[in-house]
Protein backbone atom coordinates (compact mmCIF):
# COMPACT_ATOMS: atom_id res chain seq x y z
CA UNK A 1 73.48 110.97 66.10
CA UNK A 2 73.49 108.58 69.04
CA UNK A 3 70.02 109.20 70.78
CA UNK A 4 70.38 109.95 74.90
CA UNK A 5 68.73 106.86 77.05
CA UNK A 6 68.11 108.85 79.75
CA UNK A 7 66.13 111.89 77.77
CA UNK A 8 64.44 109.61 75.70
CA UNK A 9 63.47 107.01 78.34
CA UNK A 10 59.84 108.10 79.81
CA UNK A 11 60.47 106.07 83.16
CA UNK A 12 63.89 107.62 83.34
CA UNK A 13 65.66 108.03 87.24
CA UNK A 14 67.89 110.68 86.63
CA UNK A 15 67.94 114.29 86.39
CA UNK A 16 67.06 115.95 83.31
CA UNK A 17 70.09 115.61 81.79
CA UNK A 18 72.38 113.44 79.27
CA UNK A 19 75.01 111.98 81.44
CA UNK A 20 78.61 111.35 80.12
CA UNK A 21 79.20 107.62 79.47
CA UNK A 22 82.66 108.32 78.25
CA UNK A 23 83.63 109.94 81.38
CA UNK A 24 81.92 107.59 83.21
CA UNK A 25 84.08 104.75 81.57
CA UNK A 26 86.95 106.68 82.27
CA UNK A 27 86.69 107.38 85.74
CA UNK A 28 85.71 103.73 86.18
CA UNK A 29 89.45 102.97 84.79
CA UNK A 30 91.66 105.36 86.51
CA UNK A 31 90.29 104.81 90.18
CA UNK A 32 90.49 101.53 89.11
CA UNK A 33 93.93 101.84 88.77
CA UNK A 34 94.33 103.60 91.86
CA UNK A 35 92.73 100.60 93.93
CA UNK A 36 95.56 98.08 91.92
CA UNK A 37 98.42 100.56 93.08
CA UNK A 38 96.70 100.05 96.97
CA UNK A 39 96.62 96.66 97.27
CA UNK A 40 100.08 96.14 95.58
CA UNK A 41 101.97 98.53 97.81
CA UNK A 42 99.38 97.05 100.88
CA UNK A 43 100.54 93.53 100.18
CA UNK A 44 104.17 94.90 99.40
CA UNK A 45 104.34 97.03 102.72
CA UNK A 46 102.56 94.06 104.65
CA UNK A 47 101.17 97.71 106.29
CA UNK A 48 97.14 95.82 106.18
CA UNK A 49 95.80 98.82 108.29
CA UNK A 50 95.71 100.03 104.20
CA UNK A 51 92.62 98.18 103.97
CA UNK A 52 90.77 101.50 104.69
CA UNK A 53 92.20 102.86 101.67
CA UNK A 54 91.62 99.67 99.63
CA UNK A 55 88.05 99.73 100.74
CA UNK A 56 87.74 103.42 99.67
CA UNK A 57 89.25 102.91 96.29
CA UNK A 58 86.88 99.51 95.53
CA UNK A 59 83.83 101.41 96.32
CA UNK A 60 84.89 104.18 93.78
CA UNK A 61 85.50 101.62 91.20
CA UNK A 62 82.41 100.24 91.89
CA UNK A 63 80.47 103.57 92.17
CA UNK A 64 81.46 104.26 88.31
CA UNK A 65 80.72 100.49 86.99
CA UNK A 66 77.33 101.01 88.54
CA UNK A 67 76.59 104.45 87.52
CA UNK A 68 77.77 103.44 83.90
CA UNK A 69 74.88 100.29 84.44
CA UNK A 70 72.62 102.85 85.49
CA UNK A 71 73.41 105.33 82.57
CA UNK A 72 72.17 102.43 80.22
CA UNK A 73 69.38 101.34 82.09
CA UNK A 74 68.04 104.72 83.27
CA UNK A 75 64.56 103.09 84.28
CA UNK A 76 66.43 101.07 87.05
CA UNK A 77 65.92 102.95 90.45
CA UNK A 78 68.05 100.10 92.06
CA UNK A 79 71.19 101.03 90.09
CA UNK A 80 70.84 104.83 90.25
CA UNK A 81 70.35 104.58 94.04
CA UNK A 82 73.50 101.85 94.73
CA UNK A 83 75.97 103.88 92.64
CA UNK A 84 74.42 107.13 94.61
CA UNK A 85 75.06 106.37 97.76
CA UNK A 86 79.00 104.52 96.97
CA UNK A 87 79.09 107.88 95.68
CA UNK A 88 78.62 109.35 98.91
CA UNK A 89 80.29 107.48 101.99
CA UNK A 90 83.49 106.56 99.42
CA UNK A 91 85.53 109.33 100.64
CA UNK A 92 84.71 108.56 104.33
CA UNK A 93 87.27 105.97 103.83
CA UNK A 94 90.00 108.03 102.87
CA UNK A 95 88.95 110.37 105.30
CA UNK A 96 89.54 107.81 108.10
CA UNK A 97 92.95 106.55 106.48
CA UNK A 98 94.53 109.91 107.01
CA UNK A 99 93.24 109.42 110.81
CA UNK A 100 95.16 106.14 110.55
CA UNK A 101 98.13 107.40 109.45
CA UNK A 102 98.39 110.44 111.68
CA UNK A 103 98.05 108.18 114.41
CA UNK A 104 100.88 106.28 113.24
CA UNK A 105 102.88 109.36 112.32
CA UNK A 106 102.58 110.51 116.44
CA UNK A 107 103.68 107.20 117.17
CA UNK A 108 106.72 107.07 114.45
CA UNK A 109 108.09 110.23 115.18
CA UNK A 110 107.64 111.80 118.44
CA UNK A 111 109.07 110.63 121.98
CA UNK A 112 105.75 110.36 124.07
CA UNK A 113 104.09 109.21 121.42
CA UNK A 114 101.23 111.94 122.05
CA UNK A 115 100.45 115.12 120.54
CA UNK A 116 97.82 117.01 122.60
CA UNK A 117 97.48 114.75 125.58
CA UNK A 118 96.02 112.22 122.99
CA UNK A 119 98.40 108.92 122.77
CA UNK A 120 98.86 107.32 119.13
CA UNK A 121 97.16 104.13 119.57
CA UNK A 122 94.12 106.60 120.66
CA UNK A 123 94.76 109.05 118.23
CA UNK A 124 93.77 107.21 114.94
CA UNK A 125 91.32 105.19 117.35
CA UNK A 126 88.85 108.47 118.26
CA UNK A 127 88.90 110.09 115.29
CA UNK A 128 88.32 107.23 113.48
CA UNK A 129 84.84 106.07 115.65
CA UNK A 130 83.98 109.89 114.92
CA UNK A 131 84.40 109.42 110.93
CA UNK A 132 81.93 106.24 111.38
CA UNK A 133 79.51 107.85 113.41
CA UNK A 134 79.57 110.49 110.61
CA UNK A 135 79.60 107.40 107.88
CA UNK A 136 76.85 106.36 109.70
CA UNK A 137 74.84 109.36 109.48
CA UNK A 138 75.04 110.20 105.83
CA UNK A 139 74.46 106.39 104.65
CA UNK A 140 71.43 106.49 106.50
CA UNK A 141 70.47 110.13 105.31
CA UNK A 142 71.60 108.80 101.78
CA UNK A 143 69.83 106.00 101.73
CA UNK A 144 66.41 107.75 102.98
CA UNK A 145 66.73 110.13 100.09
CA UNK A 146 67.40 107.98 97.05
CA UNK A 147 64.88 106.66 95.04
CA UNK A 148 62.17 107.84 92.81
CA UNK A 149 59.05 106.96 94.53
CA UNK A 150 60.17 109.00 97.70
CA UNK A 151 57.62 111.39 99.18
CA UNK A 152 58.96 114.97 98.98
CA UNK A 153 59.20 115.31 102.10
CA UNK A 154 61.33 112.11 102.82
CA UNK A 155 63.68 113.63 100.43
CA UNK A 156 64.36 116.37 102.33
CA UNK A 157 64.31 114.66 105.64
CA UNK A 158 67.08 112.25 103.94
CA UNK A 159 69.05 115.31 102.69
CA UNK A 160 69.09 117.44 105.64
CA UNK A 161 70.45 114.30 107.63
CA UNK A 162 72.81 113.31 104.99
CA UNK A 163 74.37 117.33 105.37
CA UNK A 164 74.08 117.15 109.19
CA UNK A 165 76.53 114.22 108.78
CA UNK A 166 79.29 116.05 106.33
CA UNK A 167 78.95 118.76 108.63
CA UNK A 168 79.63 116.80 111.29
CA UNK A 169 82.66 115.09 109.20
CA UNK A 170 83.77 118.45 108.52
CA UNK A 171 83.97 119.75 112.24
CA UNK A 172 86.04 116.51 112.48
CA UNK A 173 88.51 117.54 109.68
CA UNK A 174 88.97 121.34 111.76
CA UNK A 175 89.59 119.24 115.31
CA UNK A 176 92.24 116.86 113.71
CA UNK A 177 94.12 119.66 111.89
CA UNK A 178 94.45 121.81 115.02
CA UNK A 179 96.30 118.47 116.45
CA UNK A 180 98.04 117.92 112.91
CA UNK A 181 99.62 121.70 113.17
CA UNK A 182 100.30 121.01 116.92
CA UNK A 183 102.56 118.24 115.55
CA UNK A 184 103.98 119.81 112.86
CA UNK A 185 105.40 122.63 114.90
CA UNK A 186 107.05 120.83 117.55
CA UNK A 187 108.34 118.71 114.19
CA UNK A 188 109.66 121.91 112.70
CA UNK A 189 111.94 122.26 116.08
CA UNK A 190 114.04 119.21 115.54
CA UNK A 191 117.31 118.99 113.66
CA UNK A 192 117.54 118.46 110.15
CA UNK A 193 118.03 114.44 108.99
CA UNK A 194 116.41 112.35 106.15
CA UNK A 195 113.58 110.76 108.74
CA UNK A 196 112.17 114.67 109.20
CA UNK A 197 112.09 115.11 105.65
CA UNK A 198 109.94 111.98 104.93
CA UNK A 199 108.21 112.81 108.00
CA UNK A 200 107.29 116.32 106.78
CA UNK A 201 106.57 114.99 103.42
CA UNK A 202 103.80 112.29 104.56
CA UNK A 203 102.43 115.44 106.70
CA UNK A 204 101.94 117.55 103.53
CA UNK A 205 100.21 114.87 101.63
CA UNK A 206 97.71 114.67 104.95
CA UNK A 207 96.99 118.26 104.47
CA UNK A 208 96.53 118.04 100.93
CA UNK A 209 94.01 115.03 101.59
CA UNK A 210 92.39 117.07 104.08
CA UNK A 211 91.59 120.12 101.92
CA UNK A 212 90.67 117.63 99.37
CA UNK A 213 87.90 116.17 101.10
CA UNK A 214 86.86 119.66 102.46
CA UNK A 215 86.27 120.81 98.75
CA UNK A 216 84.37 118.04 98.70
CA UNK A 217 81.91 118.57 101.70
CA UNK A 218 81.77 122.36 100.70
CA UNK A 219 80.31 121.20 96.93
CA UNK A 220 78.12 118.50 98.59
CA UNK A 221 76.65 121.05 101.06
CA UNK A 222 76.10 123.45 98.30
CA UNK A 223 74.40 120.86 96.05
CA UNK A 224 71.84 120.19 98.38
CA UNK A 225 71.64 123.52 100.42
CA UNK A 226 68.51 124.52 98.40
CA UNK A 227 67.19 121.15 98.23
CA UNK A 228 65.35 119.88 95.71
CA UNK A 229 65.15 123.03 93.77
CA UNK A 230 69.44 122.70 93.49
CA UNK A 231 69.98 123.06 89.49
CA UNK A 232 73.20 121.73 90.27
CA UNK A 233 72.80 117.74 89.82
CA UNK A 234 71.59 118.49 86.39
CA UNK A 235 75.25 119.25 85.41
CA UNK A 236 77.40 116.40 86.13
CA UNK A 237 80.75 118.35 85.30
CA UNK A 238 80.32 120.09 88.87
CA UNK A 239 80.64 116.10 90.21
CA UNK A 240 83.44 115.77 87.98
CA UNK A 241 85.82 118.36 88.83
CA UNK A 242 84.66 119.02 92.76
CA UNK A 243 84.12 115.59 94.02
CA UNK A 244 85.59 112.79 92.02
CA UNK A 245 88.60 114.74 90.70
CA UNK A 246 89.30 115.52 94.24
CA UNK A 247 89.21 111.90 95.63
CA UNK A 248 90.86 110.39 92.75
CA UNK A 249 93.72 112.89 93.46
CA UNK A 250 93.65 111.80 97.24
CA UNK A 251 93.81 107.79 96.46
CA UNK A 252 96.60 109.06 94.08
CA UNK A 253 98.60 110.93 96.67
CA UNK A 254 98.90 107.74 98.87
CA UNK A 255 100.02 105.86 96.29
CA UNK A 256 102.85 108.44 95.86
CA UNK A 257 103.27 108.99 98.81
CA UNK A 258 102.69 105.70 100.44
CA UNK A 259 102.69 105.54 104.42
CA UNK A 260 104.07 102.11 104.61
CA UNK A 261 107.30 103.15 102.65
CA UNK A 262 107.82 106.44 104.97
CA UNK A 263 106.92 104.33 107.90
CA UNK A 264 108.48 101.23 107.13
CA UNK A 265 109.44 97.56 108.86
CA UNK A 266 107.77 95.82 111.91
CA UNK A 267 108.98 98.58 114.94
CA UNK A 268 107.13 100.99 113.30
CA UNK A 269 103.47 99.20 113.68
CA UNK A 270 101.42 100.58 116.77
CA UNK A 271 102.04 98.37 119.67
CA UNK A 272 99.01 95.88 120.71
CA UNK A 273 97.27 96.67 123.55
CA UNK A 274 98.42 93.33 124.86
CA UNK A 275 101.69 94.72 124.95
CA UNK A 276 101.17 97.95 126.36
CA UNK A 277 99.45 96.39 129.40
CA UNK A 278 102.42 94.19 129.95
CA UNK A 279 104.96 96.45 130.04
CA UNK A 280 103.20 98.73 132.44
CA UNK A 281 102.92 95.81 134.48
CA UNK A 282 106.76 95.53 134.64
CA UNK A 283 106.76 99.12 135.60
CA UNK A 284 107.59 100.47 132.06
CA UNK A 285 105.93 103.29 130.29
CA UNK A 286 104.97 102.97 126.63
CA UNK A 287 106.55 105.38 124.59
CA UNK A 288 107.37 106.68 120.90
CA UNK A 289 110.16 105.03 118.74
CA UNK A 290 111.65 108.49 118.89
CA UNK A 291 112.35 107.83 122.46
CA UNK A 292 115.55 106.19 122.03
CA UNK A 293 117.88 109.14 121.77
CA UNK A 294 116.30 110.08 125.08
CA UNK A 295 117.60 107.71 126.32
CA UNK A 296 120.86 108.53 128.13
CA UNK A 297 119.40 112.23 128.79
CA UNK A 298 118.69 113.43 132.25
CA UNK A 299 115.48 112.40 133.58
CA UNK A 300 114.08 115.79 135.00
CA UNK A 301 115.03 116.95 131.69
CA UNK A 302 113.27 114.59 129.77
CA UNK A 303 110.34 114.59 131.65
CA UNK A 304 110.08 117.80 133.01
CA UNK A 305 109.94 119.33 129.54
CA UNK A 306 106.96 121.44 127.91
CA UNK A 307 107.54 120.33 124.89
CA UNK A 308 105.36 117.27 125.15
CA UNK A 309 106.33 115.64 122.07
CA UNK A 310 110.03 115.86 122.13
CA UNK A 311 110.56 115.41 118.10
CA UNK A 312 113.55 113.78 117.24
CA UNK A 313 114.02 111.28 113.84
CA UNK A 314 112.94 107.76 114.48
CA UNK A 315 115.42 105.55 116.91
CA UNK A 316 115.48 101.81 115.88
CA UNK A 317 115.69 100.57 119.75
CA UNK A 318 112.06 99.60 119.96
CA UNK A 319 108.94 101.02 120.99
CA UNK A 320 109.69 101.00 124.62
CA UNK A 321 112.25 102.39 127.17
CA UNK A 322 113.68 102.33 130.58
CA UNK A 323 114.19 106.07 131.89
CA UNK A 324 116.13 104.81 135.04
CA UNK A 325 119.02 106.88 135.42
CA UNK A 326 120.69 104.07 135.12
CA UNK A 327 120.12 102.99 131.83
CA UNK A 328 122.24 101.81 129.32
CA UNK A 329 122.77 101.34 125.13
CA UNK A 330 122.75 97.37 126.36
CA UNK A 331 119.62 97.23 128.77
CA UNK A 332 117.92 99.41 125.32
């Protein structure tokens, strides 16, 4: 019988425990596959805001390689502390990928090009500085709390800043998905067509990401909610099946679901700020690609309305419009 490195190593790192290898080696593969199906559909899409979830899928592939270094050299503190902490901020990259996308989604397929007040190319833009303050805070908290010659009580200083940030992260999540059901209802009120469908389909997969990574922070504050007295790091299976199953199945709904297929072609890229400064300069207001069927509506009806997103299937007139009233399908 193979003997256990870790158990049997007297200046072993790791909890007392025989880690996986196999699973290790496995999980190093399939995220690994993951990150090829990324950068293919990136580079296929030519959609290279999916660097976030490149990035995010690398650092899992890396996290695994490491960990399965670290598994055979069990007296390295180095390696157990590297793959540790990839471990940790990995998901905050797919986190701020379904920021992205949501962003792009208000953008895509509303009229305004706002949900809440909040305009698209803000959107993704504020939530997304939130998710790196939060990276921030738990790299930091991670990275006070690794190692084995820590003082007890930087451990705990480390840990209780490292769950300040995914609690933090988390109020995050709760704050985008009271704008993501804002969206979703005035998306329920327009008329059946092929663009809702994909639209409602890519806003699914969101939610799904979103209670993915909430699974997540729930086992993560768990783990380390008693500190170091938590039995739970000594059974890796718990990692397994509530924090890398999770965010394997995340990286795996994107590539199923890919953004830059739903949300396809040049139009439906946010405009540059460059060019939303110029066209308010010729007295034109930037607005959703959904616009377009507005149109040749009545302006007190357009703008007069409560509905503030005025959800309609993507136009393919262009990001911008004139409202005059007298407007026409040439001068759009």
């Amino acid at each position: 019988m193979t003997q256990c490195k870790v158990l049997s190593d007297p200046n072993t790192v790791w909890p007392p425990s025989c880690p996986n290898i196999g699973a290790s080696y496995l999980f190093a593969v399939l995220f690994a596959l993951t990150l090829i199906g990324h950068v293919v559909q990136m580079i296929w899409t030519k959609k290279w805001y999916s660097w976030v979830i490149v990035t995010s899928s690398a650092l899992q592939v890396a996290t695994y390689i490491i960990r399965t270094m670290s598994i055979q050299q069990p007296a390295s503190d180095t390696l157990y502390s590297v793959w540790f902490i990839l471990m940790l901020i990995a998901p905050i990259f797919t986190n701020a990928f379904a920021y992205m996308v949501m962003g792009r989604m208000v953008y895509n397929f509303t009229a305004k090009a706002s949900v809440g007040g909040i305009k698209a190319w803000r959107f993704g833009l504020i939530f997304v500085l939130l998710d790196v303050l939060a990276f921030l805070v738990q790299a930091g908290g991670a990275s006070i709390a690794s190692g084995s010659d820590k003082a007890i009580k930087t451990v705990m200083l480390g840990l209780h800043i490292y769950m300040g940030g995914i609690g933090f992260q988390q109020l995050c999540i709760f704050a985008f998905l009271a704008l993501a059901v804002r969206f979703h209802l005035n998306l329920r009120a327009q008329p059946v067509s092929a663009e809702r469908r994909l639209a409602f389909r890519l806003l699914y997969v969101e939610y799904a990401v979103l209670t993915l990574i909430t699974m997540r922070i729930g086992f993560r504050l768990a783990e380390y909610s008693n500190g170091l007295k938590s039995t739970i790091p000594q059974h890796e299976v718990y990692q397994y099946v509530l924090d890398s199953l999770p965010m394997l199945a995340a990286l795996v709904l994107y590539n199923a679901v890919h953004p830059g297929f739903i949300m396809s072609g040049q139009e439906a890229n946010l405009p540059a700020r460059k060019e939303r400064k110029a066209m308010k300069k010729a007295g034109q207001q930037p607005l959703g690609r959904a616009a377009g069927t507005y149109a040749m509506m009545d302006k007190q009806d357009f703008r007069g309305s409560d509905v503030e997103t005025g959800l309609i299937p993507p136009a393919r007139t262009g990001p911008y419009h004139d409202y005059s009233r007298d407007a026409s399908p040439a001068r759009l």
